[in-house]
C-alpha atoms as a PDB file:
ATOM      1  CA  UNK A   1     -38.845 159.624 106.256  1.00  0.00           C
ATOM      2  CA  UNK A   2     -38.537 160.068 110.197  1.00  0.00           C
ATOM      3  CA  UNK A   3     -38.189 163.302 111.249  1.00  0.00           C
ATOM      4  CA  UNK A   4     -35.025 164.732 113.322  1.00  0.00           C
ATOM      5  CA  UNK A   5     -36.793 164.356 116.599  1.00  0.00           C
ATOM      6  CA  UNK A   6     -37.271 160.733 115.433  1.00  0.00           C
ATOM      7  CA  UNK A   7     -33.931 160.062 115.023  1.00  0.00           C
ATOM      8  CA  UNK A   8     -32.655 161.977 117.802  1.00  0.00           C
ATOM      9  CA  UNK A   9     -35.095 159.878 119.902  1.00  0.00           C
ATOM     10  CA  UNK A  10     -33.945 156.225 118.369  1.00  0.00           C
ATOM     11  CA  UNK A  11     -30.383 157.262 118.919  1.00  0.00           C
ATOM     12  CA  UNK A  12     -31.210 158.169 122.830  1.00  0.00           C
ATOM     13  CA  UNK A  13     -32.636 154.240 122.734  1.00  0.00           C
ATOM     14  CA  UNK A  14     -29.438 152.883 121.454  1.00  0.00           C
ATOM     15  CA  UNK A  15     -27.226 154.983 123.748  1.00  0.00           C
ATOM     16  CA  UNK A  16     -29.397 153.639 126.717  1.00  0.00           C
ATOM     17  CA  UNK A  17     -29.563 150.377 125.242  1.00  0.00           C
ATOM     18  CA  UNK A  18     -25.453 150.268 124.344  1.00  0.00           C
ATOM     19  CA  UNK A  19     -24.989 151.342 128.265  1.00  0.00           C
ATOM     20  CA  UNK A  20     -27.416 148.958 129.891  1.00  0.00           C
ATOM     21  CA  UNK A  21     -25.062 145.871 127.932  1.00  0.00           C
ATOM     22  CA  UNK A  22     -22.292 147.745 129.641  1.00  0.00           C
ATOM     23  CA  UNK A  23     -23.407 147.887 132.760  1.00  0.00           C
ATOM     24  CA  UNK A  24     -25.184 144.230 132.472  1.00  0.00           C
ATOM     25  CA  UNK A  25     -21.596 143.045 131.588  1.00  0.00           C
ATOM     26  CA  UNK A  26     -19.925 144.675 134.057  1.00  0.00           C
ATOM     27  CA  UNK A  27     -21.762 143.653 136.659  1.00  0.00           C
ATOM     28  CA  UNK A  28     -22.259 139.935 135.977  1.00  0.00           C
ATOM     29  CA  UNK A  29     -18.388 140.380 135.966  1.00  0.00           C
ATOM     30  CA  UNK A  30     -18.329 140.911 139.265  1.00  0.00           C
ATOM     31  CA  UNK A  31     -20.932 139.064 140.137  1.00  0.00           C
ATOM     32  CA  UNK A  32     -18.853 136.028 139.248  1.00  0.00           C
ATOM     33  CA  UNK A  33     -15.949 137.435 140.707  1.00  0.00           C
ATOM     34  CA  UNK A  34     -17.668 137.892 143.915  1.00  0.00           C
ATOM     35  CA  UNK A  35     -19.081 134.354 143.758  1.00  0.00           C
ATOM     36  CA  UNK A  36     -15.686 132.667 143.480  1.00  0.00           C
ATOM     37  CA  UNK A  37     -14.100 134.806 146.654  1.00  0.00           C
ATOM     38  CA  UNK A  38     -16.999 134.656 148.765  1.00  0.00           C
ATOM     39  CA  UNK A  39     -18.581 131.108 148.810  1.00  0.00           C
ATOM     40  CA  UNK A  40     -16.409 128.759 150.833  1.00  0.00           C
ATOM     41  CA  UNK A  41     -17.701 126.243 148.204  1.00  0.00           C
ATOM     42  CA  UNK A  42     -18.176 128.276 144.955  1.00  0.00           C
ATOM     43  CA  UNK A  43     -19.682 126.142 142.329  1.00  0.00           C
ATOM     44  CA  UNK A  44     -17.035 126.993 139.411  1.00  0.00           C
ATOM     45  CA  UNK A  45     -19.722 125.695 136.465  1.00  0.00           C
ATOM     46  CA  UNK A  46     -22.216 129.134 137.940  1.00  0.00           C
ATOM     47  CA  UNK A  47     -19.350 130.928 138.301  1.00  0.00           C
ATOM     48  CA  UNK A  48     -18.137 130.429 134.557  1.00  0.00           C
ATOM     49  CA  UNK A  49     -21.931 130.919 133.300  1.00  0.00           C
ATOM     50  CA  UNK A  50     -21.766 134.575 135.177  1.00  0.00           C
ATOM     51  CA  UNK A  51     -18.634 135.241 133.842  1.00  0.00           C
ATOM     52  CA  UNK A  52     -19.537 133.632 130.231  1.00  0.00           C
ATOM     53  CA  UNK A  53     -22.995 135.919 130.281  1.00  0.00           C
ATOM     54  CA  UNK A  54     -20.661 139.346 131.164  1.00  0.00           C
ATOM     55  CA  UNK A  55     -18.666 138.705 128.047  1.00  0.00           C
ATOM     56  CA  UNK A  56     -21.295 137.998 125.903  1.00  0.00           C
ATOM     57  CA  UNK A  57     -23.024 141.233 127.281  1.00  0.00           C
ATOM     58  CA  UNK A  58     -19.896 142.974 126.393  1.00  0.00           C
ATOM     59  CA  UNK A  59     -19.981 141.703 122.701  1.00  0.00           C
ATOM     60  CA  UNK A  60     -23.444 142.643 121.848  1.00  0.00           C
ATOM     61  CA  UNK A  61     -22.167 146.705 123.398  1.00  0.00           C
ATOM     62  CA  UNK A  62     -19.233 146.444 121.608  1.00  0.00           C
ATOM     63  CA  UNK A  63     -20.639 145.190 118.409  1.00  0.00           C
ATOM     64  CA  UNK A  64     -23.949 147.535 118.579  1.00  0.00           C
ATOM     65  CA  UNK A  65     -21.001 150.517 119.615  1.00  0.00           C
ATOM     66  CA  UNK A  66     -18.830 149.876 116.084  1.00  0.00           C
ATOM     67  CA  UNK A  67     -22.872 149.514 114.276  1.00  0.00           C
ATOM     68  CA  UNK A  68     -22.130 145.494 113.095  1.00  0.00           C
ATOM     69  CA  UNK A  69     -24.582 144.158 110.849  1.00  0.00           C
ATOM     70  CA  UNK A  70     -26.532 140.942 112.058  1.00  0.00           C
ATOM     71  CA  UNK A  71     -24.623 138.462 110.406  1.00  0.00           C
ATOM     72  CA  UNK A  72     -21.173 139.662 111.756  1.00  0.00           C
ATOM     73  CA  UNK A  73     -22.236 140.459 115.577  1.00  0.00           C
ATOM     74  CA  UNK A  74     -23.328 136.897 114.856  1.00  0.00           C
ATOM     75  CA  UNK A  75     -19.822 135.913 113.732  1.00  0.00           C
ATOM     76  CA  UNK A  76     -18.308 138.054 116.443  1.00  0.00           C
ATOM     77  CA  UNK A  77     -20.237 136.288 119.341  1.00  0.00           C
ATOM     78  CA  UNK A  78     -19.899 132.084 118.089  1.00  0.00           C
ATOM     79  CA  UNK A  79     -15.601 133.490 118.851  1.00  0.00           C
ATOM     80  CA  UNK A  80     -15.921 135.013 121.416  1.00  0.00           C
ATOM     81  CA  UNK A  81     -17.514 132.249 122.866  1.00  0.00           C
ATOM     82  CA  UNK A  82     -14.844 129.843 121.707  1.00  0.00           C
ATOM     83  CA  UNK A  83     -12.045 131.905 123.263  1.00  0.00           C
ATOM     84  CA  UNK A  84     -13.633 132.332 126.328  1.00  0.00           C
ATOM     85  CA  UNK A  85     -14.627 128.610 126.873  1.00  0.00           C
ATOM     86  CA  UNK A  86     -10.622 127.492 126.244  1.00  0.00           C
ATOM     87  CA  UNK A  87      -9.693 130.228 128.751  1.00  0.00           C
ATOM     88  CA  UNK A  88     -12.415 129.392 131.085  1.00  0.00           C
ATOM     89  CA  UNK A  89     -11.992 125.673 130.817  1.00  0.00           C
ATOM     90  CA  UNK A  90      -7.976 125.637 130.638  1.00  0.00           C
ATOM     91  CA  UNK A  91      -7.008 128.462 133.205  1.00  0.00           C
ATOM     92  CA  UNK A  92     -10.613 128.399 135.612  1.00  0.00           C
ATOM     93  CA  UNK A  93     -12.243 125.146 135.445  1.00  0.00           C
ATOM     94  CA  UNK A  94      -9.419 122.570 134.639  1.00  0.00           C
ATOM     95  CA  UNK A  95      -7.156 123.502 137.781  1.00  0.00           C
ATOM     96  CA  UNK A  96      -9.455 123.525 140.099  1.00  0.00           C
ATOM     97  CA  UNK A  97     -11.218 120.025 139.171  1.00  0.00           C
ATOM     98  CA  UNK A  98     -10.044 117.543 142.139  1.00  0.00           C
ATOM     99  CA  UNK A  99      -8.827 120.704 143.819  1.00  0.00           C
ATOM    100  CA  UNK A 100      -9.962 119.050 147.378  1.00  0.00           C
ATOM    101  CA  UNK A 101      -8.347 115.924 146.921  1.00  0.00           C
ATOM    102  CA  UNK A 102      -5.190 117.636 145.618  1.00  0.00           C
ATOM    103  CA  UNK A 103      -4.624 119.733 148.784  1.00  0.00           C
ATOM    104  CA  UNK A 104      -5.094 116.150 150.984  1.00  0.00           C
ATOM    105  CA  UNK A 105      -2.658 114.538 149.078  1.00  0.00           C
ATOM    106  CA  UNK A 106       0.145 117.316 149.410  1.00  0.00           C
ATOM    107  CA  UNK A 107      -0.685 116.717 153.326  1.00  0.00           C
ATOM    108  CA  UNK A 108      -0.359 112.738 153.090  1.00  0.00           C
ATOM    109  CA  UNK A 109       2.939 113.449 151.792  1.00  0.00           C
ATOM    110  CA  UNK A 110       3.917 115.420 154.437  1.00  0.00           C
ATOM    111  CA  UNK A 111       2.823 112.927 156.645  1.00  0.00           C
ATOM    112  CA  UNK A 112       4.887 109.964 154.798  1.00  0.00           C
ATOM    113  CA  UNK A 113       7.780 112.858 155.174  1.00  0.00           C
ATOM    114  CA  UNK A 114       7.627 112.815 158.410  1.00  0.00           C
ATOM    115  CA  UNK A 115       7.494 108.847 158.734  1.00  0.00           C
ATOM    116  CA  UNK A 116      10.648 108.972 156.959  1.00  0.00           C
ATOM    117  CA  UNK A 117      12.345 110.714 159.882  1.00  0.00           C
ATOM    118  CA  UNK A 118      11.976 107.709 162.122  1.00  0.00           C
ATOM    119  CA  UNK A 119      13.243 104.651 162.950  1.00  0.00           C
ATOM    120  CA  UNK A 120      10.734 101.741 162.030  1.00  0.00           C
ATOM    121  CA  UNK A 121      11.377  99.669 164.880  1.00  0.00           C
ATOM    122  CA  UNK A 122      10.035 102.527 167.436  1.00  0.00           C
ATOM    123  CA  UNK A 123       6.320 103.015 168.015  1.00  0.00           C
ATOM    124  CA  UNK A 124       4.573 106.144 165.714  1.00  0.00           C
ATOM    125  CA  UNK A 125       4.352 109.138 168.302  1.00  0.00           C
ATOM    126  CA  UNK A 126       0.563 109.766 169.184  1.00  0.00           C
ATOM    127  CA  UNK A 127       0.447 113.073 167.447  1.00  0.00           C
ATOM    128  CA  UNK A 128       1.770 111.452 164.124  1.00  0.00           C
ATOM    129  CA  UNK A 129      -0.390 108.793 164.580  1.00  0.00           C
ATOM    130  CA  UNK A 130      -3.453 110.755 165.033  1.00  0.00           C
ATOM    131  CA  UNK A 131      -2.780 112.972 162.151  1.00  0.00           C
ATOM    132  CA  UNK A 132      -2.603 110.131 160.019  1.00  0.00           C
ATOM    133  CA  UNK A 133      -5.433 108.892 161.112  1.00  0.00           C
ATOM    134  CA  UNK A 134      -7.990 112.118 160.971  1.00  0.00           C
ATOM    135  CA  UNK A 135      -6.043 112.400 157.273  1.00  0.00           C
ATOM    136  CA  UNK A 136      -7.531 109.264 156.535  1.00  0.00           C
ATOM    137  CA  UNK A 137     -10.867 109.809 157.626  1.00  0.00           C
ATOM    138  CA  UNK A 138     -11.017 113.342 155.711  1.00  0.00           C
ATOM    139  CA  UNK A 139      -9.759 111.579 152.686  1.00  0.00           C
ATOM    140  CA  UNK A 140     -12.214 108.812 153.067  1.00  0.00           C
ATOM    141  CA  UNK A 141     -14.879 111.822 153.605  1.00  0.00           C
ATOM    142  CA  UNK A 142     -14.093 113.266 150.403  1.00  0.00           C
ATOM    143  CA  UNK A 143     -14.399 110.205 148.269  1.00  0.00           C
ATOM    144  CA  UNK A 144     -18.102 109.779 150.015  1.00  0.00           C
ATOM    145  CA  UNK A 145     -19.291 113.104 148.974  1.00  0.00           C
ATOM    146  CA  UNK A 146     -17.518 113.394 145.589  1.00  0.00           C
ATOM    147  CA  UNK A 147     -16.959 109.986 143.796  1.00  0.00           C
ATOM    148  CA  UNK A 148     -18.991 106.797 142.868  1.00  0.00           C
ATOM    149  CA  UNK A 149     -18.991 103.600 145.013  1.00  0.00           C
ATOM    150  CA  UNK A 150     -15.772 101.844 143.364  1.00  0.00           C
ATOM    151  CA  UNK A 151     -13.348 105.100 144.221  1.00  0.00           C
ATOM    152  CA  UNK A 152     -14.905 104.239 148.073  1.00  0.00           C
ATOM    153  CA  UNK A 153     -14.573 100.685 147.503  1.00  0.00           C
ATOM    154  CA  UNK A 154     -10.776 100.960 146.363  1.00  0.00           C
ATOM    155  CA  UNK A 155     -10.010 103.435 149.290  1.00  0.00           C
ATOM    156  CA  UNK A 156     -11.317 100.634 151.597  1.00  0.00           C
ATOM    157  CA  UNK A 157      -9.918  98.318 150.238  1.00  0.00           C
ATOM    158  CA  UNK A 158      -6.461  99.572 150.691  1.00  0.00           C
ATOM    159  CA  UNK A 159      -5.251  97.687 153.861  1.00  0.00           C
ATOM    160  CA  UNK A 160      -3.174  95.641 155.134  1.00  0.00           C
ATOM    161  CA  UNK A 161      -3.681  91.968 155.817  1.00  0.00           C
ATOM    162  CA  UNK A 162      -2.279  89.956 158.537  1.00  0.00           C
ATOM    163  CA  UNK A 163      -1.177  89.939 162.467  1.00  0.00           C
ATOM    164  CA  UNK A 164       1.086  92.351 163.659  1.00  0.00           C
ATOM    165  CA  UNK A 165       2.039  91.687 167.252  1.00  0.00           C
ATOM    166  CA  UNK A 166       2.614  95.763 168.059  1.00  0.00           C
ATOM    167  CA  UNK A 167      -0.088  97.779 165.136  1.00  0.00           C
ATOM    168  CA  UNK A 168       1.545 101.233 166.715  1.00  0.00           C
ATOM    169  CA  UNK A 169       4.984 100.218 165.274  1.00  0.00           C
ATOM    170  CA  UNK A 170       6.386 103.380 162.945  1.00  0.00           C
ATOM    171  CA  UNK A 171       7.046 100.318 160.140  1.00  0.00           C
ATOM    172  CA  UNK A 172       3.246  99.202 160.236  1.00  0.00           C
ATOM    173  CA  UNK A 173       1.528 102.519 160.465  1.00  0.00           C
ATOM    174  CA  UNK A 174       3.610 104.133 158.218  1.00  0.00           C
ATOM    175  CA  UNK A 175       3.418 101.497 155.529  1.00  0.00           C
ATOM    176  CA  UNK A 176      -0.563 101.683 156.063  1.00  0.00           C
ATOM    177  CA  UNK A 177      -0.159 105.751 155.022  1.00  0.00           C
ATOM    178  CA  UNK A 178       2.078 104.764 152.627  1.00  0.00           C
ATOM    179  CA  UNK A 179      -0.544 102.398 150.725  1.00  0.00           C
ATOM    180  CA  UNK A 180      -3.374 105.051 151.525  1.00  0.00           C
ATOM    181  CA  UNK A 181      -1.317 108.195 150.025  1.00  0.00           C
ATOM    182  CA  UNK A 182      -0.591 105.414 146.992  1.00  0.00           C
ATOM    183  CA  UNK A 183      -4.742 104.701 146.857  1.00  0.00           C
ATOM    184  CA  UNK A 184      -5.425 108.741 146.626  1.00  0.00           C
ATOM    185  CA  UNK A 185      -2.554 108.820 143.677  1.00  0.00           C
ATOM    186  CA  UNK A 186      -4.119 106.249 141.831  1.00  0.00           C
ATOM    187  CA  UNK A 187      -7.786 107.988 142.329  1.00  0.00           C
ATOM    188  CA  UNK A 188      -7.304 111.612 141.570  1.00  0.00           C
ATOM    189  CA  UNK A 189      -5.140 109.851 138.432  1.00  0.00           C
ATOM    190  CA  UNK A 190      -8.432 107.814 137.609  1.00  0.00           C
ATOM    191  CA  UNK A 191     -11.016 110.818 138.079  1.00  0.00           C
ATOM    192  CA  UNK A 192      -9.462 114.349 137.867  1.00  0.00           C
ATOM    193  CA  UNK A 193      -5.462 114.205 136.686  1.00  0.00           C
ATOM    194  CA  UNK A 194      -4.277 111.716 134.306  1.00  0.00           C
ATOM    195  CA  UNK A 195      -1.522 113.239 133.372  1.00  0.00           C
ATOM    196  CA  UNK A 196      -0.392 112.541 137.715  1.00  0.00           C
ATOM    197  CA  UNK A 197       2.989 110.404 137.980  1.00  0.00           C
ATOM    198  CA  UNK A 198       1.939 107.814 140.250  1.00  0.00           C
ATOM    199  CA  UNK A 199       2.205 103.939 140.570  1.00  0.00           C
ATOM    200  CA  UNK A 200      -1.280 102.315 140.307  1.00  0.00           C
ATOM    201  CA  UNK A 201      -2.415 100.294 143.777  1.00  0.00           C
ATOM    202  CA  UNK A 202      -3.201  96.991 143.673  1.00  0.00           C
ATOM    203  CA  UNK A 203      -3.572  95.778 146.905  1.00  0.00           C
ATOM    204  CA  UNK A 204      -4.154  94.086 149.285  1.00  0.00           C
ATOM    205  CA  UNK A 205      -0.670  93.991 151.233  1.00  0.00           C
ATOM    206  CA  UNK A 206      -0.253  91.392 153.343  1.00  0.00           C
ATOM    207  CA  UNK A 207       2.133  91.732 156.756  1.00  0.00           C
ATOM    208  CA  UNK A 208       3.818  89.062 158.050  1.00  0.00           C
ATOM    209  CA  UNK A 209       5.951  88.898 161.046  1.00  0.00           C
ATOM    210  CA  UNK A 210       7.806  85.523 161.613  1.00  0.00           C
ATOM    211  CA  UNK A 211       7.405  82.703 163.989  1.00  0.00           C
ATOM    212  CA  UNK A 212      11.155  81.121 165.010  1.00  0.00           C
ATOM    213  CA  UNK A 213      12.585  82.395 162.201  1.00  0.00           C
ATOM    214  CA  UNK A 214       9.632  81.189 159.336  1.00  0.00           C
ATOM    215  CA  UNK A 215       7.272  83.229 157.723  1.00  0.00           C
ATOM    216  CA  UNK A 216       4.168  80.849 155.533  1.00  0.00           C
ATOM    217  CA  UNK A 217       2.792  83.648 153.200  1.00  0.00           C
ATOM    218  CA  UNK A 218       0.068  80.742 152.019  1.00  0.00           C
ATOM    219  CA  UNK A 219      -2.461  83.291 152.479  1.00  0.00           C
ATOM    220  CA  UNK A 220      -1.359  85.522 150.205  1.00  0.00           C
ATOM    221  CA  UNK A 221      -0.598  83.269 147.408  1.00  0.00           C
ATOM    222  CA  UNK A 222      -4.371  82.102 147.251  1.00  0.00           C
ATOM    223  CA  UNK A 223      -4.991  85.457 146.547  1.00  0.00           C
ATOM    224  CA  UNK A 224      -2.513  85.891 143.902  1.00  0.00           C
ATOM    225  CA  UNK A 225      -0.762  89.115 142.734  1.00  0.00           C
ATOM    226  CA  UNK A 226      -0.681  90.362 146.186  1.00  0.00           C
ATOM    227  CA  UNK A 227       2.473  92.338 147.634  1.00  0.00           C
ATOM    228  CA  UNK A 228       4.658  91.146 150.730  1.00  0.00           C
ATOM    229  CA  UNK A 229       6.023  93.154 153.617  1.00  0.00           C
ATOM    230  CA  UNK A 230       7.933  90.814 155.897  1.00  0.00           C
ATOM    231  CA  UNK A 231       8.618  91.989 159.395  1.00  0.00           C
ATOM    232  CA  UNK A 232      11.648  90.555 161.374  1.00  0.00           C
ATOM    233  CA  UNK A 233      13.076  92.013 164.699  1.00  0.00           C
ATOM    234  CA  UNK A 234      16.602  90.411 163.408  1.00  0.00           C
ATOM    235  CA  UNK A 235      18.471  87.444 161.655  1.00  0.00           C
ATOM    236  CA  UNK A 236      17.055  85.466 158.744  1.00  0.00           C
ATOM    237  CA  UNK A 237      13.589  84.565 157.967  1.00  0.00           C
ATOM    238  CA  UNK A 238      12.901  81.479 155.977  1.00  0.00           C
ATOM    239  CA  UNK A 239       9.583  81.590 153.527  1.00  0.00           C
ATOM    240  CA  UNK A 240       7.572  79.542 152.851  1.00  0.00           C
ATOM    241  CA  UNK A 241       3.994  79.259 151.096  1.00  0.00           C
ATOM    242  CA  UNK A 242       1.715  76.793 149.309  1.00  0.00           C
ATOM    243  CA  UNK A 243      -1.273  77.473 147.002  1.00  0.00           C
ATOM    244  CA  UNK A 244      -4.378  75.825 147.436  1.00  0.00           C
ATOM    245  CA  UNK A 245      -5.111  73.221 150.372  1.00  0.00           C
END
């Protein structure tokens, strides 16, 4: 039978041992928290195994605190894990998954905002013009860094086909945006939000201006399934088009 300095002794181990899971918990607490404010590019999977460790560190205090036997500090742990991978993965993880390419597409629609304030006969002012096209390139950027070889391949392939006598027109840049901002709907859709109302691309679209008063979209039909814009400084434009040879 162990004697009372014995068991005053074990329960000085368990008091130490109860406040080192404390403290343990604590701080991996806010080491995580830490982690996400500080790093301009926190990785959110560390940050939710920090955060995962301080409230397992918390259980095993709590449940050595209230004396659990084995099998229920066992029991206790497997939920507490549960709850804390919904919460982690519904209100940490899940919202911040595509976060990058979320922000760039609220600016693309600012952008197409702003086209929408302009007449499409006039040419794009420089400024616009230029922030539409370092949007592009950041967007482009992204896709590189983050996402496989057909995301890139799509964003590329987003153009638009044909001659355009004047490519600084507010109609032709502005539809270009238009079909990129459409492209970066369609990808974050694909990879990160399906739940995203958007209109899949399927490009490519082909511009045609018209030559005394004709437009032949033959081009375009050989491709098949392929979109129109028709530009026409005024009157009527006759179309015409043949597949094949």
């Amino acid at each position: 039978m162990p004697t009372r300095r014995e068991r005053d002794e074990a329960q000085r181990k368990q008091r130490r041992l109860d406040e080192f899971y404390t403290l343990l918990g604590l701080a991996l607490a806010l080491g995580s928290w830490g982690y996400s404010v500080i790093s301009p590019e926190p990785n959110f999977w560390l940050g939710s195994l920090l955060l995962g460790s301080a409230f397992l560190a918390a259980t095993a205090g709590s449940c050595r605190a209230f004396e659990l036997r084995k099998g229920a500090t066992i029991a206790v742990s497997v939920v507490v894990l549960i709850v804390f991978g919904f919460f982690d993965w519904r209100v940490i993880v899940e919202p911040q998954r595509g976060l990058p390419f979320k922000q760039l597409l609220v600016s693309g629609y600012h952008l197409t905002d702003e086209c929408g304030n302009r007449s499409a006969s006039e040419p794009l002012p420089t400024w616009l013009q230029n922030q539409s096209t370092a949007w592009q390139a950041q967007v482009e950027q992204l896709i590189t860094q983050k996402l496989d070889y057909k995301d890139l391949q799509e964003w590329r392939d987003a153009v638009i086909v044909g001659l355009v006598s004047d490519a600084n027109l507010t109609a032709y840049q502005c539809t270009l945006l238009s079909i990129k901002v459409q492209t970066l709907e369609t990808v974050i859709a694909e990879n990160y939000d399906p739940k995203l109302a958007h209109q899949k691309y399927e490009g490519p679209l082909y511009w045609f201006e018209s030559v005394d008063g004709k437009v032949d979209i033959s081009e375009a039909l050989k491709r098949g399934g392929a979109r129109f814009t028709i530009h026409k400084a005024g009157g009527s434009v006759a179309v015409t088009g043949k597949v094949g040879n």
